[in-house]
Protein backbone atom coordinates (compact mmCIF):
# COMPACT_ATOMS: atom_id res chain seq x y z
CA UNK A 1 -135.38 206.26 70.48
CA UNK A 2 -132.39 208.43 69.12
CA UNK A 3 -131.08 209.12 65.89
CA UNK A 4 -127.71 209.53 65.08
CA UNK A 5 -126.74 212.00 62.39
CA UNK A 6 -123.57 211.89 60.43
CA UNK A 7 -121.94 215.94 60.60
CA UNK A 8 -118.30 215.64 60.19
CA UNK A 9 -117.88 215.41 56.58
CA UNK A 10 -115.83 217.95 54.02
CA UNK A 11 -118.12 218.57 51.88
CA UNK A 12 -115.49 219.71 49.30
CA UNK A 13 -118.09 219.78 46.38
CA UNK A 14 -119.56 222.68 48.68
CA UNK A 15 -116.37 224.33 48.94
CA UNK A 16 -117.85 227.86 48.18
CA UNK A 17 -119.99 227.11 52.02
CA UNK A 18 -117.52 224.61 53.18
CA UNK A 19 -114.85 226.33 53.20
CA UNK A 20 -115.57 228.37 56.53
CA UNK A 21 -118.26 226.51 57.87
CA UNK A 22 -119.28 222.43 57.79
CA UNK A 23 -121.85 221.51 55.34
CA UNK A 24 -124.47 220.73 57.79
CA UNK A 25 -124.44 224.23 58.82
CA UNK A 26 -124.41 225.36 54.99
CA UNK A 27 -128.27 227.33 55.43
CA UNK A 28 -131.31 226.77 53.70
CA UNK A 29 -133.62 229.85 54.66
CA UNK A 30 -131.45 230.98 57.11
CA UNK A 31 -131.43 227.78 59.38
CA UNK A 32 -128.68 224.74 58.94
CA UNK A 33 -130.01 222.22 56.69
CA UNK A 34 -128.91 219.59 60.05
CA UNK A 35 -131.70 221.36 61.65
CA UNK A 36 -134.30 221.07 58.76
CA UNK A 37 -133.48 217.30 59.29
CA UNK A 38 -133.76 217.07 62.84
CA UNK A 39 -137.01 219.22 62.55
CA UNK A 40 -137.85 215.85 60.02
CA UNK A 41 -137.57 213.72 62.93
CA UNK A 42 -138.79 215.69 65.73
CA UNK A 43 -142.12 216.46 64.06
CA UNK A 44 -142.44 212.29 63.78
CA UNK A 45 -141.55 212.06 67.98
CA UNK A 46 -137.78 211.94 67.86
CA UNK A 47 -136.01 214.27 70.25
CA UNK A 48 -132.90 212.96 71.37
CA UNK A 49 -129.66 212.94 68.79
CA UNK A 50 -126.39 212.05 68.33
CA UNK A 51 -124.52 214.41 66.05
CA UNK A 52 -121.28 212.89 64.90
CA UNK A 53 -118.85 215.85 64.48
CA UNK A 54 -115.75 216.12 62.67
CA UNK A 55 -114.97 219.19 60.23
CA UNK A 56 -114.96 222.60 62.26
CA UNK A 57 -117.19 220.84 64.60
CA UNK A 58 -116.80 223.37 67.19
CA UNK A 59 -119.17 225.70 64.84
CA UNK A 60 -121.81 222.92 65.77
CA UNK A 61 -121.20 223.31 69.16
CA UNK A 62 -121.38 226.26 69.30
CA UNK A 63 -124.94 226.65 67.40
CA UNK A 64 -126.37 224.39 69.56
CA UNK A 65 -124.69 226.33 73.09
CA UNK A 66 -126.62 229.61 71.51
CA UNK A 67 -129.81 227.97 70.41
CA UNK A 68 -131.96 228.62 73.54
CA UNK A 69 -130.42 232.92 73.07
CA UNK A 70 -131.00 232.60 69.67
CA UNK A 71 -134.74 231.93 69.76
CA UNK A 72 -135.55 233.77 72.45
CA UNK A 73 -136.74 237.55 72.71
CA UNK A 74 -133.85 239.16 75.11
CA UNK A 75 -133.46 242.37 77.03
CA UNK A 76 -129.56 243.37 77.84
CA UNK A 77 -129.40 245.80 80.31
CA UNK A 78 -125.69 247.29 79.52
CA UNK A 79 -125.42 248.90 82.93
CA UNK A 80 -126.18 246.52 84.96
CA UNK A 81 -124.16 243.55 82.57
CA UNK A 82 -127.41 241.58 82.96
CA UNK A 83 -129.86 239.66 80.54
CA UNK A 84 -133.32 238.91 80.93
CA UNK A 85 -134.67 235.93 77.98
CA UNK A 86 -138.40 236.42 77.30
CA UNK A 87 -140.56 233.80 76.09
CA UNK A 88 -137.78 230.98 75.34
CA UNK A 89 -138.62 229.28 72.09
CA UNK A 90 -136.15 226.52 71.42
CA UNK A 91 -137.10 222.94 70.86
CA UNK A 92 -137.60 220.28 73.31
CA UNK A 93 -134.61 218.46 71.61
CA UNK A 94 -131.77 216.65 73.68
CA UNK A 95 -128.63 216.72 71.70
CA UNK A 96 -125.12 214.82 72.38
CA UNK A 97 -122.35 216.12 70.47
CA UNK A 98 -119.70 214.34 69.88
CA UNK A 99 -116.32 214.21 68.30
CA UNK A 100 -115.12 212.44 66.23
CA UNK A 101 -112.20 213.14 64.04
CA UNK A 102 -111.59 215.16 60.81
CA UNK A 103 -111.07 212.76 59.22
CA UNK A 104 -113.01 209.67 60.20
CA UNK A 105 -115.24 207.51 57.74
CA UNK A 106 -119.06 207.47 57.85
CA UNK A 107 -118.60 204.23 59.70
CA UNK A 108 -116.22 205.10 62.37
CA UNK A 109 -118.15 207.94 63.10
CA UNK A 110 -121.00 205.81 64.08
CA UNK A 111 -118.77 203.10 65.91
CA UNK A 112 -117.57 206.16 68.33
CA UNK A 113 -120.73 206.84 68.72
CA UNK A 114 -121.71 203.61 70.58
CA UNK A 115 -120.84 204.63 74.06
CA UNK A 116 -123.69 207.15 73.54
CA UNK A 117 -125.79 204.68 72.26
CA UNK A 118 -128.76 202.90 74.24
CA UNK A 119 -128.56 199.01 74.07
CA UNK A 120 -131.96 199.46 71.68
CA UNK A 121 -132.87 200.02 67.81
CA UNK A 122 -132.14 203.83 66.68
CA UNK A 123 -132.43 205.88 64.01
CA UNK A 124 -129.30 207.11 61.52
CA UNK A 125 -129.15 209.42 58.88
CA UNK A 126 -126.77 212.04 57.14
CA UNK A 127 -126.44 215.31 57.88
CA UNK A 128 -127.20 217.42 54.21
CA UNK A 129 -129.90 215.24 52.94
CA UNK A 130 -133.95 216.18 53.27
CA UNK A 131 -137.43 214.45 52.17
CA UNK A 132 -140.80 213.83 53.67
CA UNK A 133 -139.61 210.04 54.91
CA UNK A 134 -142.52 209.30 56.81
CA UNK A 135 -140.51 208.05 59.85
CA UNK A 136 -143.30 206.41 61.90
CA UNK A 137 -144.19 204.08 58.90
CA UNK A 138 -140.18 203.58 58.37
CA UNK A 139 -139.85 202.25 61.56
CA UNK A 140 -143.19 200.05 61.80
CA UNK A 141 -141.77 198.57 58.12
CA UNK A 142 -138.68 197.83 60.54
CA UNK A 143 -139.98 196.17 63.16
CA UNK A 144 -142.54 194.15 61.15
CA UNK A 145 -139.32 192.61 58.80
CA UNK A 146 -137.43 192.06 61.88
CA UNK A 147 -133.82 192.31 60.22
CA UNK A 148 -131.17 194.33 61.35
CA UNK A 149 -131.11 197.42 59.30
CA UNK A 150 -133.25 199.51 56.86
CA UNK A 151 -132.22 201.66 54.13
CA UNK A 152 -134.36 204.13 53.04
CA UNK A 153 -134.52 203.83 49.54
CA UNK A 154 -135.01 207.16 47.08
CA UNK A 155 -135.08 207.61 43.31
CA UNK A 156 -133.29 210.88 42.50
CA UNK A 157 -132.27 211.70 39.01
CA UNK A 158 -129.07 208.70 37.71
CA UNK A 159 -125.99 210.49 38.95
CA UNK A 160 -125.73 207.80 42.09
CA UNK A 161 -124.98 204.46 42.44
CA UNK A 162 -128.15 202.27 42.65
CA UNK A 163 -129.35 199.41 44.65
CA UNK A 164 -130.65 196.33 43.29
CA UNK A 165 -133.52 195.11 45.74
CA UNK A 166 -135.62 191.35 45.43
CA UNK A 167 -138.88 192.02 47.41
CA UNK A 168 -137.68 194.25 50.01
CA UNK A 169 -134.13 193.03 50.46
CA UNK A 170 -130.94 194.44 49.32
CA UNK A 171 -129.09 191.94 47.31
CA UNK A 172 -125.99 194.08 45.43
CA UNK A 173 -124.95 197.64 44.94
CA UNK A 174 -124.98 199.04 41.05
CA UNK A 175 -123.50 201.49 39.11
CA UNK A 176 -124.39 204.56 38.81
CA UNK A 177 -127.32 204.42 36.47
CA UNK A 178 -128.07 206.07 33.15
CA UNK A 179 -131.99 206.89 33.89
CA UNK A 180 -133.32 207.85 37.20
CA UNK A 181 -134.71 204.48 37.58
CA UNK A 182 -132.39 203.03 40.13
CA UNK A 183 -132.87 202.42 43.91
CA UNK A 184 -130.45 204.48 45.58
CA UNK A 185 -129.33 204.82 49.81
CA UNK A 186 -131.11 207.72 51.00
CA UNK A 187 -130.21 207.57 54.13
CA UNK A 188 -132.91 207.38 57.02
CA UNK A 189 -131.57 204.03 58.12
CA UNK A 190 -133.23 202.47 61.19
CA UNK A 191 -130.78 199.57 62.95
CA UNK A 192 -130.49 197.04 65.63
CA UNK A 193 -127.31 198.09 67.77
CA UNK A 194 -125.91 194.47 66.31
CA UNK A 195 -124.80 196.44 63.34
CA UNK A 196 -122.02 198.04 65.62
CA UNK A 197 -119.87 194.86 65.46
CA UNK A 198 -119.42 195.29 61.72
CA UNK A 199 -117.58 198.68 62.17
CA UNK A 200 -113.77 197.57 62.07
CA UNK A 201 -112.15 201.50 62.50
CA UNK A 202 -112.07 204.68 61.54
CA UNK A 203 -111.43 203.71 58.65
CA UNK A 204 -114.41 202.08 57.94
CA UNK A 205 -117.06 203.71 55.10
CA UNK A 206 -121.05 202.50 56.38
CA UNK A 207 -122.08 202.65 52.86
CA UNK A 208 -119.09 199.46 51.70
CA UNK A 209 -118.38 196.35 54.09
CA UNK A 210 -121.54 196.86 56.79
CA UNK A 211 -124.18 197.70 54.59
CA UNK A 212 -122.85 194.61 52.26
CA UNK A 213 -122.21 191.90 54.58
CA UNK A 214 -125.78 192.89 55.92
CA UNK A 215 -127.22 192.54 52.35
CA UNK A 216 -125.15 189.12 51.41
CA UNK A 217 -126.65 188.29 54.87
CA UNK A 218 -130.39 188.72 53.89
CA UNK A 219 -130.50 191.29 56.80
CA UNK A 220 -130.79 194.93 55.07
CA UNK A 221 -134.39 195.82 54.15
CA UNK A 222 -135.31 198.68 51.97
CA UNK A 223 -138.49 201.27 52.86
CA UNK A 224 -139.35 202.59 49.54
CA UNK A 225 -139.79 206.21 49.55
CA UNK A 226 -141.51 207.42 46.50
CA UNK A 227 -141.55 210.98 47.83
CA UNK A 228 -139.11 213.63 47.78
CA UNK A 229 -135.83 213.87 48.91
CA UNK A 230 -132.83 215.42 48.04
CA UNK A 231 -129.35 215.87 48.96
CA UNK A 232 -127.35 219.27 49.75
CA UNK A 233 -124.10 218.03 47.33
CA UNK A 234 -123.57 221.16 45.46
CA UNK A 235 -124.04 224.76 44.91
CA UNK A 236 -127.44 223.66 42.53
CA UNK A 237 -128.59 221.71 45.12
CA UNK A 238 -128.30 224.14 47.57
CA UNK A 239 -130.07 227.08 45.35
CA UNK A 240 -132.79 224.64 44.63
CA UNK A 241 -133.55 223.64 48.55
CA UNK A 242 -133.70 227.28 49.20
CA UNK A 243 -135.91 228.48 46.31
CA UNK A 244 -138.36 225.61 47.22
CA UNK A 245 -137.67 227.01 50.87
CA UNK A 246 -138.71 230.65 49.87
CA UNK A 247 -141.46 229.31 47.68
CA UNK A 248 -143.18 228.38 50.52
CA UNK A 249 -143.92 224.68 49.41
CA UNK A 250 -140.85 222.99 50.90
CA UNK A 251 -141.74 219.39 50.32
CA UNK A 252 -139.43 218.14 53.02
CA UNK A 253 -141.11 220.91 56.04
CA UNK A 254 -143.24 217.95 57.43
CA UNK A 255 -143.87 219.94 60.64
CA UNK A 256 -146.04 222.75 61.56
């Protein structure tokens, strides 16, 4: 199965970060945050992604043409202009990267993604949000509700719009909330490839007309996650994710 992760965002609320780099490769003890949420996935089976670039993209590229050098021990032997790589660490991940546009909406990122896309359900998420989503269990709730798309559902502190859910199903889309009592999209969606035909353009946001025709349609679920999870919006965030980094008791560092 392969997840798809949205990277080509601004992040303008980042702009101290952002401003040479794309959010996703903002760090969080010294590694992008995308890779702290890949990590999420791979330590639940999930090696293959889609990364959906956009904003200095080429940075992302260029991470990922290192990695393997990066992780590795290395001799250089400056006379000879050779390299030898010793014990190659780098993660049994296959990664597609793909552009597409500066300027693109969430959604249009992941309709020019399709063409990379098996005919089969996959996995979606964005690229600056972590928590210890169980993924296995998210994607048995999926496939025992048998609708087309799942929402992970979180319940951060009332500075997001909120969800209202019957049961398990998404019915409308709220306000932001005074309390942190609301349902809010936390990413980690899990959807049939059906959900593709609801992507008009570029122009199209995920988060407006697909995910709401797909609740007025009794077809988006929500997997309550009563764990943590956070966002990488701000500069707070960010020195939060890293102290809890440091600290040693990273909530979101599922893996081993």
């Amino acid at each position: 199965m392969k997840a798809v992760i949205l990277a080509g965002g601004l992040g303008t609320r980042l702009s101290e970060e952002t401003s040479v780099r794309p959010k996703p490769m903002v760090e969080i003890g010294g590694r992008p945050i995308l890779w702290h949420v890949m990590k999420i996935y791979a330590a639940h089976g999930l090696m293959d992604f889609v990364v959906c670039l956009g904003y200095k993209g080429y940075l992302i590229k260029e991470y990922f043409a290192n990695y393997f050098l990066h992780m590795s021990d290395v001799t250089f032997d400056m006379s000879k202009n050779k390299m030898e790589v010793h014990e190659g660490k780098a993660e049994p991940w296959k990664v597609t990267l793909v552009d597409t546009g500066d300027n693109t909406q969430t959604g249009g990122r992941l309709g020019r993604v399709r063409r990379y896309l098996d005919d089969s359900t996959f996995c979606m998420t964005y690229g600056d949000g972590v928590g210890d989503v169980n993924i296995k269990a998210l994607l048995e709730f999926h496939r025992q509700h048998g609708k087309r798309a799942t929402v992970t559902a979180v319940q951060p502190p009332g500075r997001f719009g909120a969800m209202e859910i019957v049961g398990n199903a998404v019915r409308h889309f709220l306000e932001k909330p005074k309390g942190g009592e609301g349902w809010i999209n936390g990413g980690f969606f899990v959807l049939e490839p059906g959900v593709l035909d609801l992507i008009s353009g570029d122009e199209t946001f995920w988060e407006k007309s697909p995910m709401e025709t797909l609740a007025q349609k009794d077809q988006l679920q929500a997997y309550r996650h009563h764990g943590f999870w956070h966002p990488m919006d701000t500069m707070r965030d960010k020195t939060l994710l890293e102290s809890l980094w440091v600290s040693g008791k990273a909530p979101w560092k599922v893996w081993s």
